[in-house]
C-alpha atoms as a PDB file:
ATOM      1  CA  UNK A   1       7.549  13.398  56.122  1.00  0.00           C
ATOM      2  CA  UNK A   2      10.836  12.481  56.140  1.00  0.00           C
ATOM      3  CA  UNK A   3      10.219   8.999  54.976  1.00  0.00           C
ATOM      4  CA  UNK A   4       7.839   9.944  52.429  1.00  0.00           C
ATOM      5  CA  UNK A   5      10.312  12.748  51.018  1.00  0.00           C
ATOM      6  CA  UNK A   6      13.110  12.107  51.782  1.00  0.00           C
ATOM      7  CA  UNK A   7      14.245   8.155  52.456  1.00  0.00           C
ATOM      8  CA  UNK A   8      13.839   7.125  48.847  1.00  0.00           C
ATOM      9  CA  UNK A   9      16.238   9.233  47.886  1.00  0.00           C
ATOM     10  CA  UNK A  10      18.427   7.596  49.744  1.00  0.00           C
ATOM     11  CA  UNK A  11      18.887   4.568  48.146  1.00  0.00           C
ATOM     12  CA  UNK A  12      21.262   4.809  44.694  1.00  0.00           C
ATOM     13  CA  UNK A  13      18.893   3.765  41.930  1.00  0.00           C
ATOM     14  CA  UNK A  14      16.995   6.565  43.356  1.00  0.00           C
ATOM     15  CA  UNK A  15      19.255   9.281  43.068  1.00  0.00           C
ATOM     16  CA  UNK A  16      20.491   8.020  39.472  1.00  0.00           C
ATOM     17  CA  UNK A  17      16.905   8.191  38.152  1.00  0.00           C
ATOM     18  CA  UNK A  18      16.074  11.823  40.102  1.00  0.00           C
ATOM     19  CA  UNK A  19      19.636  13.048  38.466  1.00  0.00           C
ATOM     20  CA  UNK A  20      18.657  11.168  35.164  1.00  0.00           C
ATOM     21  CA  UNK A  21      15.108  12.758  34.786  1.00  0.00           C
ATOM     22  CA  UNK A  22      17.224  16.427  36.249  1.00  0.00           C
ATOM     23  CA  UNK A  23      18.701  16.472  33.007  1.00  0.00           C
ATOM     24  CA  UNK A  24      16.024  16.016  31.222  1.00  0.00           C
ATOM     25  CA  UNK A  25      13.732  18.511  32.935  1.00  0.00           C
ATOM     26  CA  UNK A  26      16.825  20.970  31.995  1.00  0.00           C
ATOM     27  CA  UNK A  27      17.442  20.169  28.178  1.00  0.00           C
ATOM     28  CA  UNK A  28      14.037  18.895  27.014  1.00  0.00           C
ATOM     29  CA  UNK A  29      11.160  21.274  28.026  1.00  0.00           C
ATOM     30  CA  UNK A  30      12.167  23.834  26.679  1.00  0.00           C
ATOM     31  CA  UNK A  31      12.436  21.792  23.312  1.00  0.00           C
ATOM     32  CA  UNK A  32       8.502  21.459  23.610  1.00  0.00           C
ATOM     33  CA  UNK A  33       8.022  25.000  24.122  1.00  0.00           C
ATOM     34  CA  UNK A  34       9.417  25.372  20.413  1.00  0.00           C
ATOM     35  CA  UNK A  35       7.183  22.406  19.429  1.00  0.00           C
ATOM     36  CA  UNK A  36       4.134  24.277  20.413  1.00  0.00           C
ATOM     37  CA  UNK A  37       4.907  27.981  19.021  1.00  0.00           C
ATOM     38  CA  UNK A  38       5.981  25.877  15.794  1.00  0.00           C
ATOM     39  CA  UNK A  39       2.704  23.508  15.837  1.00  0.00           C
ATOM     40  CA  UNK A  40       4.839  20.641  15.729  1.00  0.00           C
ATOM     41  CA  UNK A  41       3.848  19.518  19.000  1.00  0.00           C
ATOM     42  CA  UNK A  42       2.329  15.724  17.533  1.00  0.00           C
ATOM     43  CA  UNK A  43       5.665  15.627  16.216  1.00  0.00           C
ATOM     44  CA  UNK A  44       6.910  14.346  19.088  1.00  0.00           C
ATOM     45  CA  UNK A  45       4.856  11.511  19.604  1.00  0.00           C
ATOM     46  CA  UNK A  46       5.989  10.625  16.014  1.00  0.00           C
ATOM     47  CA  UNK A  47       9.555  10.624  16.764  1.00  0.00           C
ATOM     48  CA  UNK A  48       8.486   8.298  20.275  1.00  0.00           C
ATOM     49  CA  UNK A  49       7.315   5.635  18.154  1.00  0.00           C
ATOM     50  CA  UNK A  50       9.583   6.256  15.348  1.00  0.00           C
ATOM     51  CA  UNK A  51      12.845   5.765  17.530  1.00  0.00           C
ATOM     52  CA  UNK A  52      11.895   1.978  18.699  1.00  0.00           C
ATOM     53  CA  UNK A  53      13.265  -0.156  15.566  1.00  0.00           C
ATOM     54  CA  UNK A  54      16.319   1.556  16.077  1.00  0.00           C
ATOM     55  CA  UNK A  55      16.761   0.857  19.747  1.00  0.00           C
ATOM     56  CA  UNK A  56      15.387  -2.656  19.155  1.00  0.00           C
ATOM     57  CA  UNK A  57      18.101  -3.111  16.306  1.00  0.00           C
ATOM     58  CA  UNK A  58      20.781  -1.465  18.693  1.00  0.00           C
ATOM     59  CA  UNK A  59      19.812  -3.936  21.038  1.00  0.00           C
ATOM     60  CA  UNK A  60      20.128  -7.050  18.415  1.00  0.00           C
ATOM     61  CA  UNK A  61      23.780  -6.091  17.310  1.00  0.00           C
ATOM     62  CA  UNK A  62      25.392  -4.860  21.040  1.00  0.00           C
ATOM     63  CA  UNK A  63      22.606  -6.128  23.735  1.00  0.00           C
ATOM     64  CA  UNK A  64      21.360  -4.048  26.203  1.00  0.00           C
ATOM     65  CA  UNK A  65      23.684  -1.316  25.573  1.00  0.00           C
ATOM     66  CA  UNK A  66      22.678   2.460  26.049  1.00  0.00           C
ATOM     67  CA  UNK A  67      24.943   3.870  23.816  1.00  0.00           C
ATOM     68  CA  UNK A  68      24.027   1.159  20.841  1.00  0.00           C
ATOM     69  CA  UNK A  69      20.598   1.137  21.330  1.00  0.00           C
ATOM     70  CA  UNK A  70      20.607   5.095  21.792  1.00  0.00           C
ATOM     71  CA  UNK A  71      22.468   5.672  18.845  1.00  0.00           C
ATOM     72  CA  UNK A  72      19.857   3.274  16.570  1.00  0.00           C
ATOM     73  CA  UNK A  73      17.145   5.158  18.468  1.00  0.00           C
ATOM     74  CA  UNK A  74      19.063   8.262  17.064  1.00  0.00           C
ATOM     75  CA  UNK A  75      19.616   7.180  13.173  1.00  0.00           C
ATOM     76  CA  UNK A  76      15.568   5.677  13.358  1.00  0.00           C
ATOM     77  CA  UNK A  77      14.276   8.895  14.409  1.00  0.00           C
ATOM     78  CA  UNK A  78      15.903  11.320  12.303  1.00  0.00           C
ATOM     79  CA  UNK A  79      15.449   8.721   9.283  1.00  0.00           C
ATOM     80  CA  UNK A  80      11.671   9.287   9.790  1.00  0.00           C
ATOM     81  CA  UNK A  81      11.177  12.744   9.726  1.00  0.00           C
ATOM     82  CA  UNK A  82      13.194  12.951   7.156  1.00  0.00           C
ATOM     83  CA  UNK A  83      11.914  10.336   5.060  1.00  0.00           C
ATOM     84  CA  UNK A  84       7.966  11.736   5.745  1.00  0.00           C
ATOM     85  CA  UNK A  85       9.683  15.198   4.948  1.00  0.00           C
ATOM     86  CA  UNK A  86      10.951  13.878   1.604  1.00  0.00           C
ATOM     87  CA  UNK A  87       7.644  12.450   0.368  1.00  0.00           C
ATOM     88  CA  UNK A  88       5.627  15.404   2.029  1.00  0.00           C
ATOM     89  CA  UNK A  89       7.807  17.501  -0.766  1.00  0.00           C
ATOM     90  CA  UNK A  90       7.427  14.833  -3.646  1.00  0.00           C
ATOM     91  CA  UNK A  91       4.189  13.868  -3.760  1.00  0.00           C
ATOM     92  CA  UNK A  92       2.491  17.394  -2.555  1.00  0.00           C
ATOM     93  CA  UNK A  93       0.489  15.849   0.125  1.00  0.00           C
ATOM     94  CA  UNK A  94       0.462  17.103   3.441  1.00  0.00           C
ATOM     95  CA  UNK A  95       3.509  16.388   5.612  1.00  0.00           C
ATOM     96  CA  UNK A  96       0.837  15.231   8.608  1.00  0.00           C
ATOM     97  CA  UNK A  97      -0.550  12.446   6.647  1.00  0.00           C
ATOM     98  CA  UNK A  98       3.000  11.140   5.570  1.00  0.00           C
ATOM     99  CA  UNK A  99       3.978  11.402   9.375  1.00  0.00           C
ATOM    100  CA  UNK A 100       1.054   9.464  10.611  1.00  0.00           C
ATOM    101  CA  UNK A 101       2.095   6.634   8.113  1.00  0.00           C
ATOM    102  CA  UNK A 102       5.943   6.479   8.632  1.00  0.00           C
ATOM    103  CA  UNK A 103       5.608   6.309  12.424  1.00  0.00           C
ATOM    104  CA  UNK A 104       2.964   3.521  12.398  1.00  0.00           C
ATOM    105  CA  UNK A 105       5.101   1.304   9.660  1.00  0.00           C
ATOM    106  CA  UNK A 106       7.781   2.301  12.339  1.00  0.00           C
ATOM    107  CA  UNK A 107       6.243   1.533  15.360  1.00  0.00           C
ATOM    108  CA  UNK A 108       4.763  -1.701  14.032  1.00  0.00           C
ATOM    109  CA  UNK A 109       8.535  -2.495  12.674  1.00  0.00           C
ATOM    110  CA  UNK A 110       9.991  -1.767  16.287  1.00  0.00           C
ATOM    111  CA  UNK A 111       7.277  -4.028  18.454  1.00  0.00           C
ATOM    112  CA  UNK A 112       7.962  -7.189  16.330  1.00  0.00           C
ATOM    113  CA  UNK A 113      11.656  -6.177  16.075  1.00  0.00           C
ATOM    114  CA  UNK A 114      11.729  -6.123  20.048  1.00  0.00           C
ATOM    115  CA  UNK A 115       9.392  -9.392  20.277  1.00  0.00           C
ATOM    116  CA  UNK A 116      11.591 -11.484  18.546  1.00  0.00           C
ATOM    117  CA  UNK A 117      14.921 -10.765  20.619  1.00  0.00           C
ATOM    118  CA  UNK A 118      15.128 -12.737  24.107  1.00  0.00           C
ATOM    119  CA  UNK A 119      16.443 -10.936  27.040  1.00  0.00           C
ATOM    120  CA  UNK A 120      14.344  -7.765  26.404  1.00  0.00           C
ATOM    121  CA  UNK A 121      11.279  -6.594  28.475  1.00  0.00           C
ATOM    122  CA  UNK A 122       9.094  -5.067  26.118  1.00  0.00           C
ATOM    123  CA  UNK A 123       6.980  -3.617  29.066  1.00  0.00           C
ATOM    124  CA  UNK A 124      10.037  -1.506  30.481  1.00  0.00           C
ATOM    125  CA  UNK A 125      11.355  -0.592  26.846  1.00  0.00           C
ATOM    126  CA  UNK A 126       7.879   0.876  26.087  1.00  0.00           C
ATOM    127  CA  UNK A 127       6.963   2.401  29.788  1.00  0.00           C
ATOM    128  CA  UNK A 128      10.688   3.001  31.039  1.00  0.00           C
ATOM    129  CA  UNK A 129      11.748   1.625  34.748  1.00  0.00           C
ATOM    130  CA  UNK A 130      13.192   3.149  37.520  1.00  0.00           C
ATOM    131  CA  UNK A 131      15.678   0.309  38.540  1.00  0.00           C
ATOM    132  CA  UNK A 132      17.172   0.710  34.752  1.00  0.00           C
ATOM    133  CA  UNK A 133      18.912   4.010  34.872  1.00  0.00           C
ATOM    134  CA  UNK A 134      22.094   2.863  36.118  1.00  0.00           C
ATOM    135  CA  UNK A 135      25.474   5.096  35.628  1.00  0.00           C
ATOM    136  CA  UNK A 136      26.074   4.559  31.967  1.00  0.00           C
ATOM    137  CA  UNK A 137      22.278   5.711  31.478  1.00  0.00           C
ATOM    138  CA  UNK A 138      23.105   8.270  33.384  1.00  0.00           C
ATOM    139  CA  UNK A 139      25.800   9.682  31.800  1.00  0.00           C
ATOM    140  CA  UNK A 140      24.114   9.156  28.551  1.00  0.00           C
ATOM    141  CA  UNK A 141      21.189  11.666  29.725  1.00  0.00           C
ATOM    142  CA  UNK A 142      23.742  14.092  31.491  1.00  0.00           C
ATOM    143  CA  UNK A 143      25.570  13.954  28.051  1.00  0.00           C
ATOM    144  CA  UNK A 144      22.726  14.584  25.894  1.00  0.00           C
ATOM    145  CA  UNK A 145      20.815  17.459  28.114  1.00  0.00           C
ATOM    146  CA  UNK A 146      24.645  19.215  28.316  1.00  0.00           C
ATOM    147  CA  UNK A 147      24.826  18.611  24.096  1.00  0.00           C
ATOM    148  CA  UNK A 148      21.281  19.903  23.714  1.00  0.00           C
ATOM    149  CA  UNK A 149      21.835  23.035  26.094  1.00  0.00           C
ATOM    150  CA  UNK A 150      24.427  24.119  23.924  1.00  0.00           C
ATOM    151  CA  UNK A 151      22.700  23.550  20.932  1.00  0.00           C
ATOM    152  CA  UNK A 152      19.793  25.131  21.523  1.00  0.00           C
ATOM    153  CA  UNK A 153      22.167  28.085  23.082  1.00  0.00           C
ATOM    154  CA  UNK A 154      23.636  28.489  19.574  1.00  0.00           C
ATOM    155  CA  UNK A 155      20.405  28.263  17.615  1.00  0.00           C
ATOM    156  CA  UNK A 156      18.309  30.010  19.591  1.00  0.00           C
ATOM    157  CA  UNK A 157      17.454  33.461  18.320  1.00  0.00           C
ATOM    158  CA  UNK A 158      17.615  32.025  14.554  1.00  0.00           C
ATOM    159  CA  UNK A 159      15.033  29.234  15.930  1.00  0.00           C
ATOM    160  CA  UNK A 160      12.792  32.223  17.173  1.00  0.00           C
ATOM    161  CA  UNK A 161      12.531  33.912  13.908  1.00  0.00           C
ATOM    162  CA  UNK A 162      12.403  30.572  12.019  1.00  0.00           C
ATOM    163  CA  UNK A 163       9.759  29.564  13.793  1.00  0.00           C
ATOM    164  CA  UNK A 164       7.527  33.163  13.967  1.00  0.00           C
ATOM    165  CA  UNK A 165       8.417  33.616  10.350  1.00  0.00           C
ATOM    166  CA  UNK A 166      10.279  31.330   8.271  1.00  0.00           C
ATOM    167  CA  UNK A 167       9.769  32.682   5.126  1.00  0.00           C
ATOM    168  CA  UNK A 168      11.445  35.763   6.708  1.00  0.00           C
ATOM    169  CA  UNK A 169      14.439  33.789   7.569  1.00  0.00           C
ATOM    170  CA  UNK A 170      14.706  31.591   4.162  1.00  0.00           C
ATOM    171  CA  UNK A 171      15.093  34.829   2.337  1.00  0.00           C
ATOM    172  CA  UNK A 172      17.381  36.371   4.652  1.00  0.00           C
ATOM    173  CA  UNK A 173      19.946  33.766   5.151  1.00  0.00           C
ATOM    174  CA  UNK A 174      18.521  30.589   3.176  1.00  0.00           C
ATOM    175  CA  UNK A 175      19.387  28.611   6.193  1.00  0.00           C
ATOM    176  CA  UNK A 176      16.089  27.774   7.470  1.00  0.00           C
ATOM    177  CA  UNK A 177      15.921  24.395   6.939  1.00  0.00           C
ATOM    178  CA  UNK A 178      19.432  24.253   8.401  1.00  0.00           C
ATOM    179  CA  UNK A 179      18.028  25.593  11.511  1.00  0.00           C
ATOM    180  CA  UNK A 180      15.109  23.563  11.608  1.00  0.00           C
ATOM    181  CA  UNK A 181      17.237  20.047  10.873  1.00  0.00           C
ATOM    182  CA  UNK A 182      19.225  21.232  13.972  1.00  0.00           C
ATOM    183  CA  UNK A 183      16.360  21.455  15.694  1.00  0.00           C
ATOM    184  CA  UNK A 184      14.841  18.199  14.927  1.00  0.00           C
ATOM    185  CA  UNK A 185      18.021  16.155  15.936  1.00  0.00           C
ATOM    186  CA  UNK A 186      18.125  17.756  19.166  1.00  0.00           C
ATOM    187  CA  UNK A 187      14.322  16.622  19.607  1.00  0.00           C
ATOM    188  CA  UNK A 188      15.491  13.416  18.493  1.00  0.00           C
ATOM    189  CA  UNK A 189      18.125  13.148  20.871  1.00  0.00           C
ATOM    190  CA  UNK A 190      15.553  14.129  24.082  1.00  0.00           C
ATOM    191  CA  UNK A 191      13.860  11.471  22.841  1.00  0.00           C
ATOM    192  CA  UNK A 192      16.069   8.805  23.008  1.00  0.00           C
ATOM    193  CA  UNK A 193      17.796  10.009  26.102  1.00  0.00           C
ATOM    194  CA  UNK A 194      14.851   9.623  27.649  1.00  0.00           C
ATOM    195  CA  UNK A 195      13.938   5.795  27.109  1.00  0.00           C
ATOM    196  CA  UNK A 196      15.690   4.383  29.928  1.00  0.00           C
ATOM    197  CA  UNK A 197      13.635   5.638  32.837  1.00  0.00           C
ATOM    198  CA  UNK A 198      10.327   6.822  30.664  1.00  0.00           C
ATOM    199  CA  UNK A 199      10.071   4.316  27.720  1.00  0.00           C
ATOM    200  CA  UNK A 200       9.797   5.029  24.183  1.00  0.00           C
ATOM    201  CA  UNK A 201       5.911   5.937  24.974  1.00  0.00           C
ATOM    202  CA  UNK A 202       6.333   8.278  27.348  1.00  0.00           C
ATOM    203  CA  UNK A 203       9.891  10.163  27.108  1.00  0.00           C
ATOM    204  CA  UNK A 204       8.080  12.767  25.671  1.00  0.00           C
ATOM    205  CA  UNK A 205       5.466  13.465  27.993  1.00  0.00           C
ATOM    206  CA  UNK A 206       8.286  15.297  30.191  1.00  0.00           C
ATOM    207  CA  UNK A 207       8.814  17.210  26.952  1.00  0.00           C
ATOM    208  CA  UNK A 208       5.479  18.250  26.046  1.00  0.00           C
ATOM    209  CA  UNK A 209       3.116  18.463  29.268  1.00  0.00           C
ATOM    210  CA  UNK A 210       4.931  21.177  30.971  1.00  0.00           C
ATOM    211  CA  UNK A 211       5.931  22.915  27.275  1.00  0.00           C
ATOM    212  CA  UNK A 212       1.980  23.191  26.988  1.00  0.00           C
ATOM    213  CA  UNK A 213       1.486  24.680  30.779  1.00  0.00           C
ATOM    214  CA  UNK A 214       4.041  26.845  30.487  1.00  0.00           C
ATOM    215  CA  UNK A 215       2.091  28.923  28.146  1.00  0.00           C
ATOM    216  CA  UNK A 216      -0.453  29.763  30.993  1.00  0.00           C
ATOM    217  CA  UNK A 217       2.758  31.426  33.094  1.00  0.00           C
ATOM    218  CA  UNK A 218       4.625  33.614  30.461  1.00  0.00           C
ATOM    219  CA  UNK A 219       3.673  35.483  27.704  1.00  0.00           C
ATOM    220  CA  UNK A 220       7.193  34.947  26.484  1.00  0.00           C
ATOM    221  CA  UNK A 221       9.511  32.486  24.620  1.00  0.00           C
ATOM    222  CA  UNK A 222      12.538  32.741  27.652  1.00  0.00           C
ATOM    223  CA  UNK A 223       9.552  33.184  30.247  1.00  0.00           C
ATOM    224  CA  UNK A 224       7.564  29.836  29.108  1.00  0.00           C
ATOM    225  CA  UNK A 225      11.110  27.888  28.578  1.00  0.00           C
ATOM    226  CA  UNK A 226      11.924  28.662  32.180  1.00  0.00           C
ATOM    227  CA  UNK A 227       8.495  28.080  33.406  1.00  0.00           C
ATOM    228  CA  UNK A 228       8.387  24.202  31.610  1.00  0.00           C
ATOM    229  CA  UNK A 229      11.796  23.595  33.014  1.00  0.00           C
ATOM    230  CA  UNK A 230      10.319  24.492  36.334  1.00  0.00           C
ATOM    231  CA  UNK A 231       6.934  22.413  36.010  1.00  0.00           C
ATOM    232  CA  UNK A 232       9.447  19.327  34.742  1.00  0.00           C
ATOM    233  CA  UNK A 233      11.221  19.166  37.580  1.00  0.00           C
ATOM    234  CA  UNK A 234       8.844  19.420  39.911  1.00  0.00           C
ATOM    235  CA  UNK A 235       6.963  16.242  37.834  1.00  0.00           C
ATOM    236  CA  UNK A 236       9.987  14.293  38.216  1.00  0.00           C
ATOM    237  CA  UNK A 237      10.446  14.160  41.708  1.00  0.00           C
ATOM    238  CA  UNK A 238       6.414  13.797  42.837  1.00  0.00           C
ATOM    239  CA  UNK A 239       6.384  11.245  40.091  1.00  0.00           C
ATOM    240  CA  UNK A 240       9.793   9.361  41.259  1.00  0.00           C
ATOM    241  CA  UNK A 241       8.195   9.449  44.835  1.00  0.00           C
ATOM    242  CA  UNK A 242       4.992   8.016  43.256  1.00  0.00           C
ATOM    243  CA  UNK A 243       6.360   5.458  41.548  1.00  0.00           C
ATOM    244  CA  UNK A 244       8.459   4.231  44.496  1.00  0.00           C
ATOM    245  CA  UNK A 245       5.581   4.159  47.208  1.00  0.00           C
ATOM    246  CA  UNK A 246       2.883   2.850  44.892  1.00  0.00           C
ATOM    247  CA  UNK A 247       5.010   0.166  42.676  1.00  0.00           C
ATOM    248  CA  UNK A 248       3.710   1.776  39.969  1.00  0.00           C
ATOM    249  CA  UNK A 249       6.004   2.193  36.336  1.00  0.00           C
ATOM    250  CA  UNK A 250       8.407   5.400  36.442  1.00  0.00           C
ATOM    251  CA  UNK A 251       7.317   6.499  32.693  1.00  0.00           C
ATOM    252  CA  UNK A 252       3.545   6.916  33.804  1.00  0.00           C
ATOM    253  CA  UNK A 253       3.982   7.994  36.637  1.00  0.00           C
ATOM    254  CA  UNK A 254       6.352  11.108  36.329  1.00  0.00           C
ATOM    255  CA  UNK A 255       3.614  11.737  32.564  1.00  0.00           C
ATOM    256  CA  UNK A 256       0.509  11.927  35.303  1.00  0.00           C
ATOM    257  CA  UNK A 257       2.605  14.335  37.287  1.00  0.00           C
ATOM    258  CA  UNK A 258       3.278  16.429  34.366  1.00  0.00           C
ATOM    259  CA  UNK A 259      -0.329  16.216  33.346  1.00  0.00           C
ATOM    260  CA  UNK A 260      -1.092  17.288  36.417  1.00  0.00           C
ATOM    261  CA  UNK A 261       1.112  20.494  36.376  1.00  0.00           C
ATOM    262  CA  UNK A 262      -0.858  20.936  33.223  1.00  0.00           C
ATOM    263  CA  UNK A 263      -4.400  21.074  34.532  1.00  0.00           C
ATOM    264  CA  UNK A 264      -3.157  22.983  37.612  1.00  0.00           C
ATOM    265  CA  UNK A 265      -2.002  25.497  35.504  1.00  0.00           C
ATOM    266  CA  UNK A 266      -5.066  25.391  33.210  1.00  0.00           C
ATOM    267  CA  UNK A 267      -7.205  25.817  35.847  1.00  0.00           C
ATOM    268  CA  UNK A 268      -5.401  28.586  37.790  1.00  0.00           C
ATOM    269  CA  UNK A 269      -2.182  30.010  35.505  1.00  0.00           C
ATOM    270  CA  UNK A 270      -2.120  33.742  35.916  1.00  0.00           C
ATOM    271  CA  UNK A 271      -2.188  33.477  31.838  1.00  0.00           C
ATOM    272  CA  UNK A 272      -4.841  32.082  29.779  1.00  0.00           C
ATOM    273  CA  UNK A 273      -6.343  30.098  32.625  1.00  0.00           C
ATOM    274  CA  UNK A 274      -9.847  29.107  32.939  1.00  0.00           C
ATOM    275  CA  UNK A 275      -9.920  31.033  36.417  1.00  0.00           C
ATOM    276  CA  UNK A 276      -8.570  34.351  34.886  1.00  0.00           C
ATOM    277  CA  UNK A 277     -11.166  34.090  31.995  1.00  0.00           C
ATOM    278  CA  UNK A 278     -14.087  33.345  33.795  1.00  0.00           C
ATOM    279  CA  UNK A 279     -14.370  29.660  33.037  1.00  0.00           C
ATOM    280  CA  UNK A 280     -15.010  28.597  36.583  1.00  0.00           C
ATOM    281  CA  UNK A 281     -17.070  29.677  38.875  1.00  0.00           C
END
């Protein structure tokens, strides 16, 4: 047991990548549980694919940087939901639909962006690897989950309302789209913290999966935040330990863990479950 456990997490690259993905279990989680009450939670997977011509042109100007290509990652992300925003508001279509095309365009941008530069691994930029999260990395998560904490400390009660009734809020203070900006960086930020050790693909999986089990253990906001940050952490280590004994990428790896939390809790949650409902059996 001890060398299934425990040895990996002896070695240094180890520990950087279980303190890495720590942070994030902390900061982004609960992130996704606002995601999901909002019915944002495909944003995500926008801003994923959005972020990657910024880190590939962070990556052109400074190399392999963290801080350039996370700040690039940064600018790209909030530049597309903003921009799909903008011509959701213009042109009176649905915001969805002018999502769905900025992110491909973006996407599309980032892969030949990254394909042309020598020196980059596409494969780990898109799926994450463990070996990568060295101490500037890992400062750069620390420093992000610590900004995002904060953050979300500050906004949280007006996020509540904004996102159970905005309309409520807009007349109220008129700051609801304040709020909601706010919000939307710090998303942004999650996301591009996460790239090192999940990839651009899947740094939101550790956001998401547990935000959408959580719902089966609380009936409340505070209740499912906790409850995600809980299921996160336990995805990170399993899927850490998985991805060191079976040579398998750390990105997928730690995302099947999640997803597993998921069904788990789908199956058997004391809320909403399919056991408690009489789905099985």
């Amino acid at each position: 047991m001890h060398d299934l456990l425990l040895a990996p997490f002896g070695l240094g690259f180890m520990r950087r990548a279980l303190a890495g993905c720590i942070a994030l279990s902390v900061a982004a989680p609960p992130l996704g549980v606002f995601l999901v009450i909002r019915r944002m939670s495909l944003m995500s997977d926008v801003l994923q694919h959005g972020v990657l011509p910024g880190l590939a042109v962070g990556a052109a100007v400074a190399g392999l940087s963290v801080w350039a290509m996370g700040l690039g990652g940064v600018v790209a992300g909030l530049a597309v939901a903003l921009i799909a925003g903008a011509l959701a508001r213009r042109t009176g279509a649905r915001e969805d639909s002018q999502l769905a095309g900025v992110y491909l365009l973006a996407l599309a941008l980032g892969v030949v962006l990254v394909s042309a530069q020598r020196g980059i691994d596409l494969t780990h930029l898109l799926f994450g690897s463990v070996l990568a999260v060295d101490d500037t990395a890992l400062f750069a998560m620390a420093g992000v989950a610590t900004v995002t904490l904060l953050g979300l400390a500050v906004i949280w009660r007006p996020l509540i309302l904004e996102s159970l009734d905005p309309g409520f809020l807009a007349i109220t203070t008129g700051r609801g789209a304040i709020w909601h900006l706010g919000f939307m960086a710090l998303v942004v930020l999650c996301v591009v913290a996460g790239f090192v050790a999940l990839g651009t693909l899947m740094s939101v999986g550790l956001m998401m999966l547990p935000a959408i089990a959580a719902r089966h253990w609380s009936n409340s906001v505070a209740g499912q935040a906790r409850a995600a940050v809980v299921l996160a952490l336990i995805a990170s280590v399993v899927g850490l330990l998985v991805s060191y004994h079976v040579d398998v990428p750390t990105g997928p790896a730690i995302v099947l863990s999640a997803g597993g939390t998921w069904v788990l809790s789908l199956l058997a949650g004391p809320r909403e479950s399919l056991l408690r409902s009489g789905g099985i059996g």
